[in-house]
Every structure is written in structure tokens, then in C-alpha cells.
C-alpha atoms as a PDB file:
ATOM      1  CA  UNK A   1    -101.324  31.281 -26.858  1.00  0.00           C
ATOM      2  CA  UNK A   2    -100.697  29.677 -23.594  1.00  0.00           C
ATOM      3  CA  UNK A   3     -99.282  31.715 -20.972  1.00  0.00           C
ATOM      4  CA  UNK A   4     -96.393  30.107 -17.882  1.00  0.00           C
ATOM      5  CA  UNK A   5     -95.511  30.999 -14.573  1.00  0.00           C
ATOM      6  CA  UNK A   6     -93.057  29.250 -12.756  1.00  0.00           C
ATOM      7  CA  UNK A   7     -93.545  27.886  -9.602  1.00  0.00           C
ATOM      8  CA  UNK A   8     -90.299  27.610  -6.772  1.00  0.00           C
ATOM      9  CA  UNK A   9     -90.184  24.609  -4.569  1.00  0.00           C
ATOM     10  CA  UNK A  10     -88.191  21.897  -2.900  1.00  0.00           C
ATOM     11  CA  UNK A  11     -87.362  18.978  -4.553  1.00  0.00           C
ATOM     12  CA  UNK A  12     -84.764  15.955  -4.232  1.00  0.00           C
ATOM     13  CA  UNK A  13     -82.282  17.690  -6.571  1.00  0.00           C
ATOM     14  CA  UNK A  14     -79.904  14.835  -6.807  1.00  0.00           C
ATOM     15  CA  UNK A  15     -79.813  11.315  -4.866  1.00  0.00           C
ATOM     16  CA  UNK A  16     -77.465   8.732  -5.115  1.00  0.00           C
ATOM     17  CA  UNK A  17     -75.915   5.537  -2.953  1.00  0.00           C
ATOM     18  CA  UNK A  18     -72.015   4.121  -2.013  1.00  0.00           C
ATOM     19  CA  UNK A  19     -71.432   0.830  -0.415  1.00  0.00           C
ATOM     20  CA  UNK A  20     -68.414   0.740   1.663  1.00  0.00           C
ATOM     21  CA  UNK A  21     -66.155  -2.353   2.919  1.00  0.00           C
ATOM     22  CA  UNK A  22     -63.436  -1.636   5.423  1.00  0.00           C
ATOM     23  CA  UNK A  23     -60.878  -3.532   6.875  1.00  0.00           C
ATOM     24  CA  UNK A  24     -59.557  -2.709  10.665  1.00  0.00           C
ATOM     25  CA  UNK A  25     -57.442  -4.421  13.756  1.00  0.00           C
ATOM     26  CA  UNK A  26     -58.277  -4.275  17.029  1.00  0.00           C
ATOM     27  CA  UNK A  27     -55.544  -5.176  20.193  1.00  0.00           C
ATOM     28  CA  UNK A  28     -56.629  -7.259  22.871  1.00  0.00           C
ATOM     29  CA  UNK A  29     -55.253  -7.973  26.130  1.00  0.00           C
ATOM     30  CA  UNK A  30     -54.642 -11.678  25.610  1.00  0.00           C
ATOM     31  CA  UNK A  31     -53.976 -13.315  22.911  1.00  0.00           C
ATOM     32  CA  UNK A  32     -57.361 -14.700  21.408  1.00  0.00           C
ATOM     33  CA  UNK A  33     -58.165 -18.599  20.878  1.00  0.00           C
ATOM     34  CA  UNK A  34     -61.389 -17.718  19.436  1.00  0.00           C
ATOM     35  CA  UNK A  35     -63.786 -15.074  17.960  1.00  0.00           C
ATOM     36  CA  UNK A  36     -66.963 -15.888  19.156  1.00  0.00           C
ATOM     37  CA  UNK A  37     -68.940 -12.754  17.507  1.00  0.00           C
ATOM     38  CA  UNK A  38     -69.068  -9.660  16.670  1.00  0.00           C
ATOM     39  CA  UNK A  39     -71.445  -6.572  17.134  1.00  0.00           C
ATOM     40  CA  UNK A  40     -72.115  -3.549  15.412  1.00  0.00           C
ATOM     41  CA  UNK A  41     -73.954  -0.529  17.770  1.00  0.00           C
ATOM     42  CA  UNK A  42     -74.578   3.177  17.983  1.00  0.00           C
ATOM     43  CA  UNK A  43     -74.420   4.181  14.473  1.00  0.00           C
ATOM     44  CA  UNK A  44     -74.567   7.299  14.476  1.00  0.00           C
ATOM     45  CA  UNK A  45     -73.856   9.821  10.887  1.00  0.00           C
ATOM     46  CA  UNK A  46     -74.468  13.613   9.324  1.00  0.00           C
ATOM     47  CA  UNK A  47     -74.001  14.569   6.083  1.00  0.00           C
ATOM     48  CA  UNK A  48     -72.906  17.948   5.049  1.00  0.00           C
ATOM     49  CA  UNK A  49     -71.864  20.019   1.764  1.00  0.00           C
ATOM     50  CA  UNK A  50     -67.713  20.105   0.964  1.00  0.00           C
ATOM     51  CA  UNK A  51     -67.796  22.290  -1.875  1.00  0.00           C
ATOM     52  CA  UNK A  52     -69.379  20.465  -4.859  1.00  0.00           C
ATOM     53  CA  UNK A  53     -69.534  17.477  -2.879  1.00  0.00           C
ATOM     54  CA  UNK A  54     -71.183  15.818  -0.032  1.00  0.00           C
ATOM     55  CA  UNK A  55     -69.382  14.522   3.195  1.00  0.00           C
ATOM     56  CA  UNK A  56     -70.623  12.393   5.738  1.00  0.00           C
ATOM     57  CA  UNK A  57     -68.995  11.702   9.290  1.00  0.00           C
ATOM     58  CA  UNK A  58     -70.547   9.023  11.380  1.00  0.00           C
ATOM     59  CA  UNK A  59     -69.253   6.514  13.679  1.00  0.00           C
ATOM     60  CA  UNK A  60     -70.179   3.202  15.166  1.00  0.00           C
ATOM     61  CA  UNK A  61     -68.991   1.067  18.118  1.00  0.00           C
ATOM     62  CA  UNK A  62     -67.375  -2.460  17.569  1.00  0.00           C
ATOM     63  CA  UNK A  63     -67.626  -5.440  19.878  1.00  0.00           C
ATOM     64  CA  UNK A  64     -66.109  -8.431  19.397  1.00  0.00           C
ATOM     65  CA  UNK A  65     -66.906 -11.364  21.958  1.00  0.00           C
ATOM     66  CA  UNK A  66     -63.506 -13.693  22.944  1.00  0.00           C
ATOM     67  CA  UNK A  67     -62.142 -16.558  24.072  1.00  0.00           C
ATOM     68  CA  UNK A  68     -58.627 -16.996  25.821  1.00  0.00           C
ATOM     69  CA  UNK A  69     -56.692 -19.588  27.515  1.00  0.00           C
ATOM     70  CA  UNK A  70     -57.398 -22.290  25.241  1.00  0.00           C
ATOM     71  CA  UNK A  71     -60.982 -21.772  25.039  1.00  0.00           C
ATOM     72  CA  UNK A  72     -60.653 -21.678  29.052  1.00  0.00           C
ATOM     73  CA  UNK A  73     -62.371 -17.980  29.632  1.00  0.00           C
ATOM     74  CA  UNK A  74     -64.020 -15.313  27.130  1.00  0.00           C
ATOM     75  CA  UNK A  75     -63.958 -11.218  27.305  1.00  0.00           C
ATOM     76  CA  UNK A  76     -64.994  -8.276  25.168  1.00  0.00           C
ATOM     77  CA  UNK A  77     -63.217  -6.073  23.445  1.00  0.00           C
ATOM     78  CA  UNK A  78     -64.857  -2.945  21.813  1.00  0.00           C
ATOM     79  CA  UNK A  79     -63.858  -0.024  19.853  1.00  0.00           C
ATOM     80  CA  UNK A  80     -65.232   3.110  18.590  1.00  0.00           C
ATOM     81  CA  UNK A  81     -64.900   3.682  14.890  1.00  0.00           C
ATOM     82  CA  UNK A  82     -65.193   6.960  13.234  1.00  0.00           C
ATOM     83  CA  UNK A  83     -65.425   7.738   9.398  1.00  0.00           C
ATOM     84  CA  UNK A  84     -65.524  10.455   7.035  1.00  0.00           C
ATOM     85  CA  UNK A  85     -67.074   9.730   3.542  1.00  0.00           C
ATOM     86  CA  UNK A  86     -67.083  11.823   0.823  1.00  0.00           C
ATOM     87  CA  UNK A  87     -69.796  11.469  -1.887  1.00  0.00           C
ATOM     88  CA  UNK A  88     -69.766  13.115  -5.580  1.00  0.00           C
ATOM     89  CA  UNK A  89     -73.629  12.941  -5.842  1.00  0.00           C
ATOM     90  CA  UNK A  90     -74.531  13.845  -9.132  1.00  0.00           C
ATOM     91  CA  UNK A  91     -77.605  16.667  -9.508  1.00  0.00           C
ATOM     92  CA  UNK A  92     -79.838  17.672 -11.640  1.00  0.00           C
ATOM     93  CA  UNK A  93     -78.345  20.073 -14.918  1.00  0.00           C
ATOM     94  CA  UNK A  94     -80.223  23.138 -13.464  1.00  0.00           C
ATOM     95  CA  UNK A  95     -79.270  22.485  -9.836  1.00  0.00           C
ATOM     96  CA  UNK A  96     -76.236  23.651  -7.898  1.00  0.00           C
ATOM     97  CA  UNK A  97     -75.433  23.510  -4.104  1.00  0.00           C
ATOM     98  CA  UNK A  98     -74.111  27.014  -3.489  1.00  0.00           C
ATOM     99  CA  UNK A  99     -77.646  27.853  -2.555  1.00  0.00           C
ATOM    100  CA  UNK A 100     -79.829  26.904   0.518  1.00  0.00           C
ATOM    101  CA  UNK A 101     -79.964  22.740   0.216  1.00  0.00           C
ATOM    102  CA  UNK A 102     -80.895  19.893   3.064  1.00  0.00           C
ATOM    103  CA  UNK A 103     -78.574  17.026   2.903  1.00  0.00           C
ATOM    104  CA  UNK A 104     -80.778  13.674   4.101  1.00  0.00           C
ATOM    105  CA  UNK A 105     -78.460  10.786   4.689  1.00  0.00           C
ATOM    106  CA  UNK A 106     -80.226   7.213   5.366  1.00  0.00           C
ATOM    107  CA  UNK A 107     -78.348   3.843   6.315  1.00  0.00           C
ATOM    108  CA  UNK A 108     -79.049   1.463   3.566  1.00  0.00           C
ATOM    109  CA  UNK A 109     -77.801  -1.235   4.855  1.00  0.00           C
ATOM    110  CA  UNK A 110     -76.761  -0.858   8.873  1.00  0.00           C
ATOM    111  CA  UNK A 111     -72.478  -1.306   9.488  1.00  0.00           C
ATOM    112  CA  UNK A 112     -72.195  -5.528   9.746  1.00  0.00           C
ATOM    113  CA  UNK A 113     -69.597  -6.984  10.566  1.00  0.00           C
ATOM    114  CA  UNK A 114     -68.604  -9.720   7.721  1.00  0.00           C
ATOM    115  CA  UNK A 115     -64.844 -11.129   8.339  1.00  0.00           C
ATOM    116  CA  UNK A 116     -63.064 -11.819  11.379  1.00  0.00           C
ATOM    117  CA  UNK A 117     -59.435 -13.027  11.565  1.00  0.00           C
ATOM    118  CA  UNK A 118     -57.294 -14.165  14.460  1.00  0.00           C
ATOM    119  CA  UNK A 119     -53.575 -13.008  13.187  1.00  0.00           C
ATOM    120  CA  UNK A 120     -50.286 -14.013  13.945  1.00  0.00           C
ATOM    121  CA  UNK A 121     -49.422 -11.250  16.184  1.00  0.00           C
ATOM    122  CA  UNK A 122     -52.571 -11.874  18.452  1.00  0.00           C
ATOM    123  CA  UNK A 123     -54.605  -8.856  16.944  1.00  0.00           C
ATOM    124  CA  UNK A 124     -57.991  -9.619  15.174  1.00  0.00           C
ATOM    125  CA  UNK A 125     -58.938  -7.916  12.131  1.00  0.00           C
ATOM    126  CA  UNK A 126     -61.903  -7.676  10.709  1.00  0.00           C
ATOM    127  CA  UNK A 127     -63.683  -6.061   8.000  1.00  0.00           C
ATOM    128  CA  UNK A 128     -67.267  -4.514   8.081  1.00  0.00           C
ATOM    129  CA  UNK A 129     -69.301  -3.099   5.237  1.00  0.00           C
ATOM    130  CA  UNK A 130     -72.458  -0.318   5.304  1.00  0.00           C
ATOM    131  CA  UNK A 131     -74.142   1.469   2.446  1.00  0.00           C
ATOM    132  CA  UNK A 132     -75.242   5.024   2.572  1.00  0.00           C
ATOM    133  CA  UNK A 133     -77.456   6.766   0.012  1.00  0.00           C
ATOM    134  CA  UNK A 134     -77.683  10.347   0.315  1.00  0.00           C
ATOM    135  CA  UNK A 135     -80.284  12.941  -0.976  1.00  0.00           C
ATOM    136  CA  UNK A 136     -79.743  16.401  -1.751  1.00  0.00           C
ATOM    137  CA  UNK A 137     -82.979  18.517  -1.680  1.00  0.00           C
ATOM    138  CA  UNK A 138     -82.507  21.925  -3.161  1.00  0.00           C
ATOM    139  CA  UNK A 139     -85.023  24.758  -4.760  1.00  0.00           C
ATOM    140  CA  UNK A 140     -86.175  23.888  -7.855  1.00  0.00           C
ATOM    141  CA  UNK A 141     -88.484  25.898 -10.912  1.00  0.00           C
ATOM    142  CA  UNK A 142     -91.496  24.077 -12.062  1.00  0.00           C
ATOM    143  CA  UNK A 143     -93.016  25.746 -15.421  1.00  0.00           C
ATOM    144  CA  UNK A 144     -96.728  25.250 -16.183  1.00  0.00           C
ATOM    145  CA  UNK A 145     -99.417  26.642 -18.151  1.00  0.00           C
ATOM    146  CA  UNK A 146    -101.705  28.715 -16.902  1.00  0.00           C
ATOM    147  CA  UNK A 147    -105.270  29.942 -18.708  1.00  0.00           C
ATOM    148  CA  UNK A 148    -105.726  33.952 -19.011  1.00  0.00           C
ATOM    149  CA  UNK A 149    -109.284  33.541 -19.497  1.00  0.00           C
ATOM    150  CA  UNK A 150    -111.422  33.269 -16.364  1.00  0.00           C
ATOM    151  CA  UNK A 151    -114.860  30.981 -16.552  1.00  0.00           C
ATOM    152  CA  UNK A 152    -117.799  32.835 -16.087  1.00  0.00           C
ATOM    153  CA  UNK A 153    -119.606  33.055 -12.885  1.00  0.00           C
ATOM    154  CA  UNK A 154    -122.705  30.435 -13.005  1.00  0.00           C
ATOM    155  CA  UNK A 155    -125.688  32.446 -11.702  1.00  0.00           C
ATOM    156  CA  UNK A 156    -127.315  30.492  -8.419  1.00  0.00           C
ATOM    157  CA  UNK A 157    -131.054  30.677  -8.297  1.00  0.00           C
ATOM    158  CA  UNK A 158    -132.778  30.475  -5.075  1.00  0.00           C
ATOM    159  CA  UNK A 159    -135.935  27.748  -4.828  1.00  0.00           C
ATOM    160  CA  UNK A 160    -137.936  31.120  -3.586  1.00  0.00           C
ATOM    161  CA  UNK A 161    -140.096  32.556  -6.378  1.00  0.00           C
ATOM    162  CA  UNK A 162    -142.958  35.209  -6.147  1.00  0.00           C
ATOM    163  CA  UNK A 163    -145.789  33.250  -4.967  1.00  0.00           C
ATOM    164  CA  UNK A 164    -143.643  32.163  -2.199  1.00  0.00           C
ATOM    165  CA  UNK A 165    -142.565  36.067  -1.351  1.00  0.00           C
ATOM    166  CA  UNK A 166    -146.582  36.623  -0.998  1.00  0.00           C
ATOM    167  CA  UNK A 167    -147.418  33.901   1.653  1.00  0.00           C
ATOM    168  CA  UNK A 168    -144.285  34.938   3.660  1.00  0.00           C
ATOM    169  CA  UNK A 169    -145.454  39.116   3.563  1.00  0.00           C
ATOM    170  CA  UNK A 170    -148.903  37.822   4.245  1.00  0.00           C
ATOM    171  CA  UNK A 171    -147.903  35.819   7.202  1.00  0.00           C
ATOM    172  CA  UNK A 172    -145.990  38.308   9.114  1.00  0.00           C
ATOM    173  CA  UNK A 173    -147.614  40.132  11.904  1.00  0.00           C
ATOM    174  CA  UNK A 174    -146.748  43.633  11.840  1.00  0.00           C
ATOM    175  CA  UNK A 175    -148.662  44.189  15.201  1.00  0.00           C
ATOM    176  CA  UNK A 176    -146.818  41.251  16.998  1.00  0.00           C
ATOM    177  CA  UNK A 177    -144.814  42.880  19.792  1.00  0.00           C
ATOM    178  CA  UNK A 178    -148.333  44.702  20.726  1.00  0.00           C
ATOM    179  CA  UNK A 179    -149.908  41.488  20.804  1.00  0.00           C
ATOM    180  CA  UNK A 180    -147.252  39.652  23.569  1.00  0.00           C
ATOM    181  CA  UNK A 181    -147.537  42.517  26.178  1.00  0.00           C
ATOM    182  CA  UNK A 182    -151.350  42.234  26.473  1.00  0.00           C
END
């Protein structure tokens, strides 16, 4: 009969990924002829347990390059964008996250900016999308069988047999230390 122990480590105890497209507006000091690009910089993001789910704030700065004056002179606006995400990450049956878990969040695909608009009332809008995937690593129980029965101990033989005892005793010098002082 095979005997088990269990063995406690960590382990990614549930994983799982949300792509997110968001529309803002931005106000600018004159009214815009032109959107001549866009930037996305500093993303920055930590995740973090909300009960049975997993939240992640982060935030990211916007820069939008513009002309004004009938294409006469350009500026940049920026703006800082934070967000708050909440993911309902699915884990394994015998996990839960009421004990001690890590919450790893990585950027799938970096915030880009996708959509620009010029509108009516001089604002731009424009929409940018990002994917997270999040990874919730947890202790987890590993079963596996062990063997009761230890192997024997394989005897080691020396190369040195009898013969080879002999020539060393008959070699040795017992009067040696008398010998070096004459």
C-alpha cells in the first residue's frame, strides 16, 4: 500500500486577463485645428485583494500634441489619468484568498491611445485601451507517494586487499625519527 504526504507550497492559484477601452475629454486652451498625436507615459499600477476580488489602481499620463490658429502654431496638452479596476479572477476549487496570497499584475498590452476627436465645443476626446492580466499566487497542497521501504546500503569495497596491507607494514620505518637527528 502506498503511503502520501503532502507537500505546502506556492503556486499561481488563479490567473486571468481584462482588456479595457475608455473614452475621456480633455480642455485645451485654444480651440484645436488639429490633433497631431498622442502619447501614452508613466504607467504606473498595483493590484490588491477587495474581498473575493482583485483591484488594481494605476494611472498613466496623456499627451496630446496640437495645432491652433489654423494650423498657424502647435502646443501640448497633458493629463494625468487614474483608474481603479476591479477583477473577479477565478481560482482554483481548493483555493481561497483569506489567507496569505501575492497579487502579480503585468501590462499586457501598454495604455495606447486609439481615437482622437476634435468636438464641437473645442474639447478633444479620445479613447485609449490597455489589457491587464493578473495572477494570484496562494499556498497550495501537493499529494504524492512516498515509499516506506528504504534501499539497502550498497557495501563500498576499497581497491586495498591483504597483500597490499603487507608491503605498506613492511615499508614503514619504525626507527625513522631516530634516523633524521643523526
Amino acid at each position: 500500500m502506498a503511503a502520501f504526504k503532502e507537500i505546502v507550497a506556492k503556486a499561481v492559484i488563479g490567473k486571468g486577463k481584462k482588456y479595457f477601452k475608455n473614452n475621456y475629454t480633455i480642455k485645451t486652451e485654444n480651440k484645436p485645428t488639429t490633433v497631431l498625436g498622442c502619447w501614452v507615459i508613466n504607467h504606473k499600477f498595483k493590484g490588491y485583494k477587495t474581498g473575493d476580488k482583485i483591484g488594481v489602481d494605476g494611472s498613466y499620463d496623456i499627451n496630446i500634441w496640437y495645432s491652433y490658429d489654423n494650423d498657424s502654431k502647435t502646443t501640448v496638452v497633458n493629463k494625468k489619468i487614474d483608474y481603479n479596476d476591479v477583477f473577479n479572477v477565478k481560482t482554483k476549487a481548493s483555493a481561497d484568498l483569506t489567507g496569505d496570497t501575492d497579487i502579480i499584475v503585468r501590462t499586457l498590452k501598454q495604455p495606447n491611445c486609439i481615437k482622437v476627436n476634435i468636438e464641437d465645443n473645442g474639447e478633444i476626446s479620445f479613447d485609449i485601451e490597455k489589457e491587464l492580466g493578473v495572477e494570484i499566487v496562494g499556498e497550495t497542497k501537493m499529494k504524492i507517494s512516498i515509499e516506506e521501504d528504504e534501499e539497502p546500503w550498497e557495501e563500498i569495497d576499497d581497491d586495498v586487499d591483504e597483500t597490499i596491507m603487507e608491503e605498506i607494514d613492511n615499508e614503514v620505518k619504525e626507527n625513522y625519527i631516530e634516523e633524521t637527528n643523526e
